[in-house]
PDB file of N, CA and C in Angstrom:
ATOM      1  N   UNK A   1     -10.697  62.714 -72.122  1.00  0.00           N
ATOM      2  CA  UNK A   1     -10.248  63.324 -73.348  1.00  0.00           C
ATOM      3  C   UNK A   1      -9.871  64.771 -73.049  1.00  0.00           C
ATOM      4  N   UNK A   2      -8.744  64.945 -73.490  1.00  0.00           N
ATOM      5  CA  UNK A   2      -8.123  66.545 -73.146  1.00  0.00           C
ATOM      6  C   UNK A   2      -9.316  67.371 -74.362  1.00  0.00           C
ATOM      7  N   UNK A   3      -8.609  68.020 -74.133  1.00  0.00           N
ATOM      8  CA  UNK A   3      -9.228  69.919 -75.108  1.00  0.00           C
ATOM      9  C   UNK A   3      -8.455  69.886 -76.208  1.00  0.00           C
ATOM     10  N   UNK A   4      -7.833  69.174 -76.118  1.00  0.00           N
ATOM     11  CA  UNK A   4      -6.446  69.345 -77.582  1.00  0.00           C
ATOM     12  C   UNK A   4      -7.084  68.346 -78.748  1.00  0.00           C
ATOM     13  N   UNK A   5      -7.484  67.002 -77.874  1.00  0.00           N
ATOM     14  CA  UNK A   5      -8.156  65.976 -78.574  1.00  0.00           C
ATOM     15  C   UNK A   5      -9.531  66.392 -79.382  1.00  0.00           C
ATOM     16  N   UNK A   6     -10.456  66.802 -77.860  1.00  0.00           N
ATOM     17  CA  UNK A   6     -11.707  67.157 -78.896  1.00  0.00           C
ATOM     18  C   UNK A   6     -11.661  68.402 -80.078  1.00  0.00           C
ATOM     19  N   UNK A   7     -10.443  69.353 -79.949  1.00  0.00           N
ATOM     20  CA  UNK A   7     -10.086  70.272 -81.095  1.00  0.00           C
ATOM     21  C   UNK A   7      -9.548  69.430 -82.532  1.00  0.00           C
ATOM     22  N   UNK A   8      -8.999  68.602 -82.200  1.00  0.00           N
ATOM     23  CA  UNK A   8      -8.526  68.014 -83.486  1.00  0.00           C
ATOM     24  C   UNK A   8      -9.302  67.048 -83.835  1.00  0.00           C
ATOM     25  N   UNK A   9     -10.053  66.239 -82.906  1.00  0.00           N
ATOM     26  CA  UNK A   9     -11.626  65.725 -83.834  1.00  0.00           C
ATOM     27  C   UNK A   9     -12.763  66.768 -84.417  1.00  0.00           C
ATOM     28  N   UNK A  10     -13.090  67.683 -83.980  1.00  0.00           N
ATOM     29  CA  UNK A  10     -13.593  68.799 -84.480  1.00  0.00           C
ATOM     30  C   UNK A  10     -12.922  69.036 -85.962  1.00  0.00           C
ATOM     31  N   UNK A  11     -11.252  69.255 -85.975  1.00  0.00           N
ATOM     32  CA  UNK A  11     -10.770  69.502 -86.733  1.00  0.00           C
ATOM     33  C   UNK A  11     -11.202  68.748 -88.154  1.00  0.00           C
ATOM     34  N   UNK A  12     -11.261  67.812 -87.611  1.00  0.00           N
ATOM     35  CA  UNK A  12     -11.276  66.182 -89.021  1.00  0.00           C
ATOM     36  C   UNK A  12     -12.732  66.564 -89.670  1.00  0.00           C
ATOM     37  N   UNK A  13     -13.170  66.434 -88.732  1.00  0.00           N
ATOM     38  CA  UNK A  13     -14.755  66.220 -89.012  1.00  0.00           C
ATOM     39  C   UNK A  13     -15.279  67.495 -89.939  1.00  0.00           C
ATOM     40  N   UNK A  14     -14.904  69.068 -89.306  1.00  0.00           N
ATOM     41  CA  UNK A  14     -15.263  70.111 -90.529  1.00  0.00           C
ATOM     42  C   UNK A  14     -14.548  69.987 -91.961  1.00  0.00           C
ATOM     43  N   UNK A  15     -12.958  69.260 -91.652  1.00  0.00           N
ATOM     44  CA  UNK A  15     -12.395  68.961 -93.399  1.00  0.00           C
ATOM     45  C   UNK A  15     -13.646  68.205 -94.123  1.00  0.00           C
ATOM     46  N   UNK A  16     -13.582  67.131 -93.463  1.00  0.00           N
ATOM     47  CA  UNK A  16     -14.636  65.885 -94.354  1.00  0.00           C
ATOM     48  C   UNK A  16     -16.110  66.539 -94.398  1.00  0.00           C
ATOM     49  N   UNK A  17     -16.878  67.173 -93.829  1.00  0.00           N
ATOM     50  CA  UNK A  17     -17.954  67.360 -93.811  1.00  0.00           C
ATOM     51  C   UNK A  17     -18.198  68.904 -94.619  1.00  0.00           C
ATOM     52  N   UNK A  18     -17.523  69.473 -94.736  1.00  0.00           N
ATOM     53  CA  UNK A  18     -17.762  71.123 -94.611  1.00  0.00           C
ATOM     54  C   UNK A  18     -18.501  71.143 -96.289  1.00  0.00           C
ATOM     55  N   UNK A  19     -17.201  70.181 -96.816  1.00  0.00           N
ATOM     56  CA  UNK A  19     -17.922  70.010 -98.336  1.00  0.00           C
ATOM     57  C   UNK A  19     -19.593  69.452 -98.574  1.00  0.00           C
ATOM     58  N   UNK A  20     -20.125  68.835 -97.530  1.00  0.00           N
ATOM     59  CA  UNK A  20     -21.622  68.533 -97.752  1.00  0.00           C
ATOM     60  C   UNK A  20     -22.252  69.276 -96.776  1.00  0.00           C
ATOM     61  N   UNK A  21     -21.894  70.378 -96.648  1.00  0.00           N
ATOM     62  CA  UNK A  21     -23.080  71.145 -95.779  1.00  0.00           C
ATOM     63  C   UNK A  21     -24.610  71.370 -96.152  1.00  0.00           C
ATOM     64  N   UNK A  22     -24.407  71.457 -97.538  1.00  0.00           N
ATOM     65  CA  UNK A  22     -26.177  71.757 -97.751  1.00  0.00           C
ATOM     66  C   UNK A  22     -26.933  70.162 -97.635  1.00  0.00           C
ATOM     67  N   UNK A  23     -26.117  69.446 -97.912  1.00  0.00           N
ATOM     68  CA  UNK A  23     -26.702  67.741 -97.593  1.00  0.00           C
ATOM     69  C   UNK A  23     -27.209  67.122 -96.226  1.00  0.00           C
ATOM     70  N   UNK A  24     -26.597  68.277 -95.242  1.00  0.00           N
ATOM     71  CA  UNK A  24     -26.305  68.128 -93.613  1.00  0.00           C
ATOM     72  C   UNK A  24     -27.544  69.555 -93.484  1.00  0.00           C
ATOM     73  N   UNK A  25     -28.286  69.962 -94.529  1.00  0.00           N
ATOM     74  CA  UNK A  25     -29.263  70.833 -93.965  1.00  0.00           C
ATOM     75  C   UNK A  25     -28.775  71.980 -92.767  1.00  0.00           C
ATOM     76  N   UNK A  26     -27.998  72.242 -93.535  1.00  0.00           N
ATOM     77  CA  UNK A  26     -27.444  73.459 -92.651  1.00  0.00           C
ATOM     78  C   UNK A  26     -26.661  75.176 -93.333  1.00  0.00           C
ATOM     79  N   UNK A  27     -27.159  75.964 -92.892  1.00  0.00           N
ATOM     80  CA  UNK A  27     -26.904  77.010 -94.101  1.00  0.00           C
ATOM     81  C   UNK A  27     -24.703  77.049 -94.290  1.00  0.00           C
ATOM     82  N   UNK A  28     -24.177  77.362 -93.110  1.00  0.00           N
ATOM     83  CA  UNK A  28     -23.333  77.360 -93.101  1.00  0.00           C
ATOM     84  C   UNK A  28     -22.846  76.528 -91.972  1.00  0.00           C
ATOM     85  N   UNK A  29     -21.792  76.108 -91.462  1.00  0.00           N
ATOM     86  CA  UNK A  29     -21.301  75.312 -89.882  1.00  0.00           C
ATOM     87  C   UNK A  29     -21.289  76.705 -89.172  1.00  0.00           C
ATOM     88  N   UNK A  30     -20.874  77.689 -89.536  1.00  0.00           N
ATOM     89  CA  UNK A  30     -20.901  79.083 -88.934  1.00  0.00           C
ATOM     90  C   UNK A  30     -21.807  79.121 -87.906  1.00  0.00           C
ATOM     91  N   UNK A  31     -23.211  79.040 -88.991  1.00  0.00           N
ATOM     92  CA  UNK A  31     -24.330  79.501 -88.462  1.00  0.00           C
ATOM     93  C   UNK A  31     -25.244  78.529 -87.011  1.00  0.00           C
ATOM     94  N   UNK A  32     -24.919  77.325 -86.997  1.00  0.00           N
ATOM     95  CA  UNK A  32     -25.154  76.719 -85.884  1.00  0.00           C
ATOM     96  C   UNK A  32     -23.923  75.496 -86.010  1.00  0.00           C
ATOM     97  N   UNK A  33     -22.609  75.991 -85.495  1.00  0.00           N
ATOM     98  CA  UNK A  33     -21.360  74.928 -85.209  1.00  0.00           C
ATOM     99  C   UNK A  33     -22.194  73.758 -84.338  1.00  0.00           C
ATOM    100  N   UNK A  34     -22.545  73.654 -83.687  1.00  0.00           N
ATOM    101  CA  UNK A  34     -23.228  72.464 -82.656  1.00  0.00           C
ATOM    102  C   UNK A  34     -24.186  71.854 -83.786  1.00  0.00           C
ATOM    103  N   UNK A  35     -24.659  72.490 -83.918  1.00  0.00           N
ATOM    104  CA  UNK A  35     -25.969  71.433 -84.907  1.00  0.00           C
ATOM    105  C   UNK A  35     -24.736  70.893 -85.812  1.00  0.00           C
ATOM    106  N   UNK A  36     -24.413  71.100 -86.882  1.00  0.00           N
ATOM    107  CA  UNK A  36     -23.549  71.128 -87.688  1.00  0.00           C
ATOM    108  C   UNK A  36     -22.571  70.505 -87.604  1.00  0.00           C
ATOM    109  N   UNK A  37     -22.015  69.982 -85.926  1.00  0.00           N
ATOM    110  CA  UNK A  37     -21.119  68.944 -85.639  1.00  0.00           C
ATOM    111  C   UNK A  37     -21.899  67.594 -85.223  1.00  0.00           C
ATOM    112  N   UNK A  38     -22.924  67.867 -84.797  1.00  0.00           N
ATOM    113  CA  UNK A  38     -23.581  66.634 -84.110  1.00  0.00           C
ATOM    114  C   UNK A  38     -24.098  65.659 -85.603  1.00  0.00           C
ATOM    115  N   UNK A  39     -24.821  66.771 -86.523  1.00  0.00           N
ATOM    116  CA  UNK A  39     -24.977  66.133 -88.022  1.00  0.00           C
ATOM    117  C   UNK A  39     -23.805  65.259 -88.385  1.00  0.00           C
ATOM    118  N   UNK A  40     -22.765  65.903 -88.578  1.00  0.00           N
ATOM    119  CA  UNK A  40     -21.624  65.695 -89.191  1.00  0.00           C
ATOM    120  C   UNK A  40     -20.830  64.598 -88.327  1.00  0.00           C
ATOM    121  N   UNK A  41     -20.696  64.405 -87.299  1.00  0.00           N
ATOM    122  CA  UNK A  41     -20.630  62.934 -86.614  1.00  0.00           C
ATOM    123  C   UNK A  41     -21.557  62.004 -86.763  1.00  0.00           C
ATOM    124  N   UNK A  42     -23.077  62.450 -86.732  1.00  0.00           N
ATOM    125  CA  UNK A  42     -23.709  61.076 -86.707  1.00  0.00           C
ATOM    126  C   UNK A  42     -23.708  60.993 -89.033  1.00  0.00           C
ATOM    127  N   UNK A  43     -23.040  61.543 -89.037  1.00  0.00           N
ATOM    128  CA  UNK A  43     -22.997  61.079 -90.615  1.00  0.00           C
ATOM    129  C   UNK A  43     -21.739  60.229 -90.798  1.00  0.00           C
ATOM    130  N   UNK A  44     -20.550  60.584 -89.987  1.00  0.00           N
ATOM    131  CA  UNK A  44     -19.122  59.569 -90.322  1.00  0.00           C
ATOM    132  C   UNK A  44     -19.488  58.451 -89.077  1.00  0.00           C
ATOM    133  N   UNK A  45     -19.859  58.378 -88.589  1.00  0.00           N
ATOM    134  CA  UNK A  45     -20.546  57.140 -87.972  1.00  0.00           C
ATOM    135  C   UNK A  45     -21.045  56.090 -89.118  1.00  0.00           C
ATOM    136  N   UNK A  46     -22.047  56.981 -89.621  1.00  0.00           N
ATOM    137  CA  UNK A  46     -22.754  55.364 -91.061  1.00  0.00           C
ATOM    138  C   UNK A  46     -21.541  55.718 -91.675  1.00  0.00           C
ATOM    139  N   UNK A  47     -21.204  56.608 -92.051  1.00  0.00           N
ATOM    140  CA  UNK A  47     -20.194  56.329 -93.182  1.00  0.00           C
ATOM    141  C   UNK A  47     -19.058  55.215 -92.918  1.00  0.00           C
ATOM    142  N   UNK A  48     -18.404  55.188 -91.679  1.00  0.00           N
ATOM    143  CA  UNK A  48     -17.294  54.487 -91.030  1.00  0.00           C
ATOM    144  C   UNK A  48     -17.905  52.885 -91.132  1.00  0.00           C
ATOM    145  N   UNK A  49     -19.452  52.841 -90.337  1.00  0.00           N
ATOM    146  CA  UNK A  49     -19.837  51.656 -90.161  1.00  0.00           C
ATOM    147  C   UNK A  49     -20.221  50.643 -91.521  1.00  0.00           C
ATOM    148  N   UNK A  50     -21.277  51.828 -92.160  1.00  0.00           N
ATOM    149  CA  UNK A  50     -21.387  51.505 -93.886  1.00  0.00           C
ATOM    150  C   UNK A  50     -20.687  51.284 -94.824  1.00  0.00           C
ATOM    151  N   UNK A  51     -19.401  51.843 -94.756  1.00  0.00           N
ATOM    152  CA  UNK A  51     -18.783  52.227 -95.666  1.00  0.00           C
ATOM    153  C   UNK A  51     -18.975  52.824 -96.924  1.00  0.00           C
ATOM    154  N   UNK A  52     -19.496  53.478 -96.999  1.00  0.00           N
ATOM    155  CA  UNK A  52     -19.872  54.576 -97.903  1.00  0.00           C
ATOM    156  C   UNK A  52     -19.293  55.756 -97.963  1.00  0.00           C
ATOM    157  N   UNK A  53     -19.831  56.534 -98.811  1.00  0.00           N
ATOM    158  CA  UNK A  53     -19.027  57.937 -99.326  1.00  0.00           C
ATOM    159  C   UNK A  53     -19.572  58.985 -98.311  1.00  0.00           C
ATOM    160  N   UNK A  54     -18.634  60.284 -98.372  1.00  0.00           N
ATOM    161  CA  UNK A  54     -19.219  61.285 -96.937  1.00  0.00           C
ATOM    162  C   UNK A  54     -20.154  61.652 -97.673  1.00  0.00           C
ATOM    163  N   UNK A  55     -20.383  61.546 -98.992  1.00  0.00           N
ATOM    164  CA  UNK A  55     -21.715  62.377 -99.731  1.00  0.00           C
ATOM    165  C   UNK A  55     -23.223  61.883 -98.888  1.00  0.00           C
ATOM    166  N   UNK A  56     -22.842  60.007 -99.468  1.00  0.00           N
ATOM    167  CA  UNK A  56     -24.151  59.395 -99.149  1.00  0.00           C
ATOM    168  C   UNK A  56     -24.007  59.432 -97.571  1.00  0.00           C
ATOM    169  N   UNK A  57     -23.389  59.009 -96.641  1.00  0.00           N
ATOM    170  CA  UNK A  57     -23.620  59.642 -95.100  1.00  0.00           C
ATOM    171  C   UNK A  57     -24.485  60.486 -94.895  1.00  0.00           C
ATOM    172  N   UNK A  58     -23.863  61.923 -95.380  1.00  0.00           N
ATOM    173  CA  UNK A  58     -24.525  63.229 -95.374  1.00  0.00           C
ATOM    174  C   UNK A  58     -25.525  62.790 -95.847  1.00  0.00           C
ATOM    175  N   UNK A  59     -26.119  62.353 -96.583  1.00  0.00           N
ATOM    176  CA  UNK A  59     -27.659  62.121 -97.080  1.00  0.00           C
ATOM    177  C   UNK A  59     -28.496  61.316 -95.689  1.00  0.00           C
ATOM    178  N   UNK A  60     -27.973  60.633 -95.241  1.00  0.00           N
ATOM    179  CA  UNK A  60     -28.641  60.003 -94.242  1.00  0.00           C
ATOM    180  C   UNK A  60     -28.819  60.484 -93.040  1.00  0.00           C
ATOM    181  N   UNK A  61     -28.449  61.582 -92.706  1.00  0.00           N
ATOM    182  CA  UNK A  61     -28.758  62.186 -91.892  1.00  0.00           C
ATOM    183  C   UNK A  61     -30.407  62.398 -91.594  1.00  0.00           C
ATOM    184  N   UNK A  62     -31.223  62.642 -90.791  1.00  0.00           N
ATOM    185  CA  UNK A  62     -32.575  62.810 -90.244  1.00  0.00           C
ATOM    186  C   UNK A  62     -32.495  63.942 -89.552  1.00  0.00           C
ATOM    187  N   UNK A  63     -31.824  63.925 -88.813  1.00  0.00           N
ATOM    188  CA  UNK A  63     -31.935  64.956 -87.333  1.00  0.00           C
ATOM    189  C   UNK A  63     -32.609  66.228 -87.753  1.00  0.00           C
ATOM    190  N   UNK A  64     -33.713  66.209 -86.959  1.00  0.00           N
ATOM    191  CA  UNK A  64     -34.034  67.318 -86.998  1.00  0.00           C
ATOM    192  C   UNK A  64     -35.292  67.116 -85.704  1.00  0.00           C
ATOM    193  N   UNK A  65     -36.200  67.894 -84.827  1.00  0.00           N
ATOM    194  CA  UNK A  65     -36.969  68.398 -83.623  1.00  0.00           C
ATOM    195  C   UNK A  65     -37.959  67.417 -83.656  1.00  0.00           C
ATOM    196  N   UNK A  66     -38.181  66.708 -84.339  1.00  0.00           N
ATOM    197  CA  UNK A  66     -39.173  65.362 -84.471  1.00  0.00           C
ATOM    198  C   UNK A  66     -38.754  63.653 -84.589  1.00  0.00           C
ATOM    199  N   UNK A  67     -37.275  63.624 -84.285  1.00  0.00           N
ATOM    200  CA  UNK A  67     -36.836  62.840 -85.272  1.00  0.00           C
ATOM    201  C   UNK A  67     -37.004  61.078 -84.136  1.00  0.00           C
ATOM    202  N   UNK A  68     -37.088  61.751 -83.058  1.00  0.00           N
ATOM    203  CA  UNK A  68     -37.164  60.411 -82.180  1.00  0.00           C
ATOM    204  C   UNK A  68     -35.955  59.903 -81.834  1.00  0.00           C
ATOM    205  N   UNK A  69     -35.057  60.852 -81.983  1.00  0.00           N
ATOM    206  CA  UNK A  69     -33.583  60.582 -80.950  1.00  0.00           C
ATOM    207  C   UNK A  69     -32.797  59.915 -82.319  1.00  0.00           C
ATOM    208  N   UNK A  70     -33.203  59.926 -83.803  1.00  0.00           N
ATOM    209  CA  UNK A  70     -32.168  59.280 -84.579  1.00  0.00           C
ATOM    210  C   UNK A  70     -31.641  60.343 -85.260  1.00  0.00           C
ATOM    211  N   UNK A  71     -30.885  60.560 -85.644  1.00  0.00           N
ATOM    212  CA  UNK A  71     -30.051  61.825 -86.375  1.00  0.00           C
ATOM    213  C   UNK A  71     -29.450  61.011 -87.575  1.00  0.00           C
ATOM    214  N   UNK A  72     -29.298  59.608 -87.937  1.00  0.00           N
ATOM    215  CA  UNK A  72     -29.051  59.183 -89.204  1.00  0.00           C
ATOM    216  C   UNK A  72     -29.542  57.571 -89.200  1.00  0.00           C
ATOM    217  N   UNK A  73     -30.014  57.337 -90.081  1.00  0.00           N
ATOM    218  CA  UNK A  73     -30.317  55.994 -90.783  1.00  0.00           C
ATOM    219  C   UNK A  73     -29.843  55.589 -92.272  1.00  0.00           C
ATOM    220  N   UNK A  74     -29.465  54.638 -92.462  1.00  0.00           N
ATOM    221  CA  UNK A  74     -29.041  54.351 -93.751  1.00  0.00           C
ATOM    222  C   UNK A  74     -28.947  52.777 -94.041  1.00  0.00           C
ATOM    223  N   UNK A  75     -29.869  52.254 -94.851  1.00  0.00           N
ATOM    224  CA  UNK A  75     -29.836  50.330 -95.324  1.00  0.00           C
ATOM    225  C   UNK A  75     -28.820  50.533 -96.500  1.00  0.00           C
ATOM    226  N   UNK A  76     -28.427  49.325 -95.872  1.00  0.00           N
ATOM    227  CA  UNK A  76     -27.109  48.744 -97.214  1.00  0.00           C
ATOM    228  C   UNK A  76     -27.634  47.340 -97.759  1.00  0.00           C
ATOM    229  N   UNK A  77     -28.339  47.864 -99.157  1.00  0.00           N
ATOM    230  CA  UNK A  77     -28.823  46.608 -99.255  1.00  0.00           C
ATOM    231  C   UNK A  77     -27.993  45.302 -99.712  1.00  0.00           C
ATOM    232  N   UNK A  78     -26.478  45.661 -99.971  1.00  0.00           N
ATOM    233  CA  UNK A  78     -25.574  45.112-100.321  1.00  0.00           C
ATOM    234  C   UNK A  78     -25.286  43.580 -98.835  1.00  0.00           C
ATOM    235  N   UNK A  79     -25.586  44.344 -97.752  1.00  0.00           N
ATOM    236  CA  UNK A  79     -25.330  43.784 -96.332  1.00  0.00           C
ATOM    237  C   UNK A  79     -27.148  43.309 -96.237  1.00  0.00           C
ATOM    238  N   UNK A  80     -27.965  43.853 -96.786  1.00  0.00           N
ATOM    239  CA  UNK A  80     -29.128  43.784 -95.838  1.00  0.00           C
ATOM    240  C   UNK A  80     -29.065  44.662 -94.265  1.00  0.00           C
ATOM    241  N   UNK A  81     -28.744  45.169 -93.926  1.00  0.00           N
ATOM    242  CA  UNK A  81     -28.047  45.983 -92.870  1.00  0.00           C
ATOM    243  C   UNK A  81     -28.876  47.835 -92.738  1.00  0.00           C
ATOM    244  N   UNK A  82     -29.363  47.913 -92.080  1.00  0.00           N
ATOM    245  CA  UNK A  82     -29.672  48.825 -91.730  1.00  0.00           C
ATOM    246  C   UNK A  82     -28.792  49.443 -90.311  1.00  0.00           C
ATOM    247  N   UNK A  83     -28.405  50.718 -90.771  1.00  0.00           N
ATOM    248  CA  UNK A  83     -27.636  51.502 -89.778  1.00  0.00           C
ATOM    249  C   UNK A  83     -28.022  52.887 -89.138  1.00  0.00           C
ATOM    250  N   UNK A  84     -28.491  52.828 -87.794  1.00  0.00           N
ATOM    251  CA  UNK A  84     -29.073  53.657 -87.413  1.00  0.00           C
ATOM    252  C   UNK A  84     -28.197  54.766 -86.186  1.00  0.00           C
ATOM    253  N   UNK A  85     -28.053  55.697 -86.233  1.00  0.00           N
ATOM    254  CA  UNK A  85     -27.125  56.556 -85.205  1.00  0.00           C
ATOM    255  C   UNK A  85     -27.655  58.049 -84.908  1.00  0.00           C
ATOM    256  N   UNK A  86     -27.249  57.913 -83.650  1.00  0.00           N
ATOM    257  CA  UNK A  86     -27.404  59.241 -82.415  1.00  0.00           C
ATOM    258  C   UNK A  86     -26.598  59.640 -82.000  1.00  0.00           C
ATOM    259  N   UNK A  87     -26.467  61.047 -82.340  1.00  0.00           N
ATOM    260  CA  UNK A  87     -24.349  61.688 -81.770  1.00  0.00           C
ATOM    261  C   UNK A  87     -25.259  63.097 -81.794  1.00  0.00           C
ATOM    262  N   UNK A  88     -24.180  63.215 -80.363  1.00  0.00           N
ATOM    263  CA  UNK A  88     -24.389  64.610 -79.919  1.00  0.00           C
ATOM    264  C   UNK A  88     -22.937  65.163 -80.044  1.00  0.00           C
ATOM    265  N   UNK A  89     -22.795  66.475 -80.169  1.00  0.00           N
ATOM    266  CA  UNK A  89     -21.819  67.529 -80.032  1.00  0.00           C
ATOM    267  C   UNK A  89     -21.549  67.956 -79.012  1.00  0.00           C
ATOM    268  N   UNK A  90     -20.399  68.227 -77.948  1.00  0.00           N
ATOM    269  CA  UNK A  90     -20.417  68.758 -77.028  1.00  0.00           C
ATOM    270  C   UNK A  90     -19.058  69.482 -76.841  1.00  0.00           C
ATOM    271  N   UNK A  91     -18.972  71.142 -76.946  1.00  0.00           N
ATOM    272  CA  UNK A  91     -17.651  71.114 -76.643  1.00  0.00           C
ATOM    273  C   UNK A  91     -17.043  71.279 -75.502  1.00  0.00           C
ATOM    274  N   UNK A  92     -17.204  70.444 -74.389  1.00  0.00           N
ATOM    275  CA  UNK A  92     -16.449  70.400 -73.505  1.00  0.00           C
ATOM    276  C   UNK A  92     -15.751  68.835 -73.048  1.00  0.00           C
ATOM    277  N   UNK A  93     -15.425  69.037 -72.494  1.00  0.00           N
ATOM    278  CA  UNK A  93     -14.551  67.953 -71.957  1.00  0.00           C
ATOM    279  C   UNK A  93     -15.004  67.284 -71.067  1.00  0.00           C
ATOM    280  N   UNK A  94     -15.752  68.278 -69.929  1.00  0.00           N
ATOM    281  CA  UNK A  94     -16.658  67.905 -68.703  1.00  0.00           C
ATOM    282  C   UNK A  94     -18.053  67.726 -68.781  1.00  0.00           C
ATOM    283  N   UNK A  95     -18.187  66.650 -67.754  1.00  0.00           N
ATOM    284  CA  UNK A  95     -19.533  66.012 -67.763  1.00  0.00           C
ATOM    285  C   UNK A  95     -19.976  65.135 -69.439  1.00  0.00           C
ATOM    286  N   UNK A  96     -21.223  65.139 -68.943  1.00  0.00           N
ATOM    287  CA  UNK A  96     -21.793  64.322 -70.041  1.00  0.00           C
ATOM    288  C   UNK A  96     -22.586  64.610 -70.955  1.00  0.00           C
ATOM    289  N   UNK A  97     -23.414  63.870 -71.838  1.00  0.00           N
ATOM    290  CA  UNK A  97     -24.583  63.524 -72.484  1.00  0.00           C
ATOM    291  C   UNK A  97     -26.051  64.113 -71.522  1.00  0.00           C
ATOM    292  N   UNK A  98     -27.123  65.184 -71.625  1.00  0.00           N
ATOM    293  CA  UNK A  98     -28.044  64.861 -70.611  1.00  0.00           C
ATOM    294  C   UNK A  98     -28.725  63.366 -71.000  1.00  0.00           C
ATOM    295  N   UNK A  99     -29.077  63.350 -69.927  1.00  0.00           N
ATOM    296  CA  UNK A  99     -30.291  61.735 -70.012  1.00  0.00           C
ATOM    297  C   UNK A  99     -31.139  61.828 -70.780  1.00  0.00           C
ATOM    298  N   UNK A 100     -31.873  62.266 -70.723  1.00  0.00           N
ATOM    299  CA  UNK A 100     -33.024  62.653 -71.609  1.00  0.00           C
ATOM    300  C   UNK A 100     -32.713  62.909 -72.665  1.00  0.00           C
ATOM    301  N   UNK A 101     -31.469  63.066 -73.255  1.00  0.00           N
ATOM    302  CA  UNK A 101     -31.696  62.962 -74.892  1.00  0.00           C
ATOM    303  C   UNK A 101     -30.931  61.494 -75.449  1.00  0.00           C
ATOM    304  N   UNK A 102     -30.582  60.968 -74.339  1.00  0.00           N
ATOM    305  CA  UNK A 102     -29.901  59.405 -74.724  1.00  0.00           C
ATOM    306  C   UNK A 102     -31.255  58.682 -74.443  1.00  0.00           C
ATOM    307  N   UNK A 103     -32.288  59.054 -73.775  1.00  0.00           N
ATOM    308  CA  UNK A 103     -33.328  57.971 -73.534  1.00  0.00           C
ATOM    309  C   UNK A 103     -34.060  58.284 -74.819  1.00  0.00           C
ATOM    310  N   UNK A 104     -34.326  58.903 -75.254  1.00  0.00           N
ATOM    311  CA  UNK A 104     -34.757  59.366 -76.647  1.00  0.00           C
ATOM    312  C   UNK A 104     -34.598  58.427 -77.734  1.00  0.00           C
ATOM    313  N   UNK A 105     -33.559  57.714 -77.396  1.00  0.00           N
ATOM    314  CA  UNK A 105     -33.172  56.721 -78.551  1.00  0.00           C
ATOM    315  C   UNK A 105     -33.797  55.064 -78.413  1.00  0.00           C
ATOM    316  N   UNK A 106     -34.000  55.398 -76.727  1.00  0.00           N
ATOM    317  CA  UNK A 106     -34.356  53.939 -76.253  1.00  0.00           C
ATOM    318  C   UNK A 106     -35.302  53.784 -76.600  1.00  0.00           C
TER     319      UNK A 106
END
């Protein structure tokens, strides 16, 4: 993925999200952009998978220093379906994910 790409997913993601910031537990995206993107992906994740509104997404968010590697959960009791997701932020292009926070989930 070029630099152009991850700028214009960045891009998407602060339109749709910026409006539920206090839902995403975050004072401003300003104030921690990384936290604030990693929320805000693992929220259009359920939202995409759920289909639900970016409101209720944003509600499902968890993430926070205890959370056990999940940053969002959300049951659809419509499906019976429980949807669980882990997204990290990274702005670079190079390298990866560390290990240790993908084993987190295992």
């Amino acid at each position: 993925m070029s630099q152009l790409h991850l700028n214009q997913i960045k891009a998407r993601i602060m339109e749709r999200f910026v409006p539920h910031t206090s839902l995403l537990r975050i004072n401003t995206p300003e104030s921690d952009p990384d936290r604030f993107l990693s929320r805000a992906l693992a929220a259009l994740s359920i939202q995409k998978y759920a289909d639900i509104t970016e409101e209720d997404a944003a509600t499902s968010v968890v993430d926070d220093e205890n959370d056990g590697g999940i940053d969002a959960i959300y049951y659809s009791p419509q499906s019976s379906t429980l949807y669980i997701s882990q997204s990290k932020w990274k702005n670079s292009t190079n390298g990866g994910i560390p290990l240790g926070d993908v084993l987190k989930f295992c």
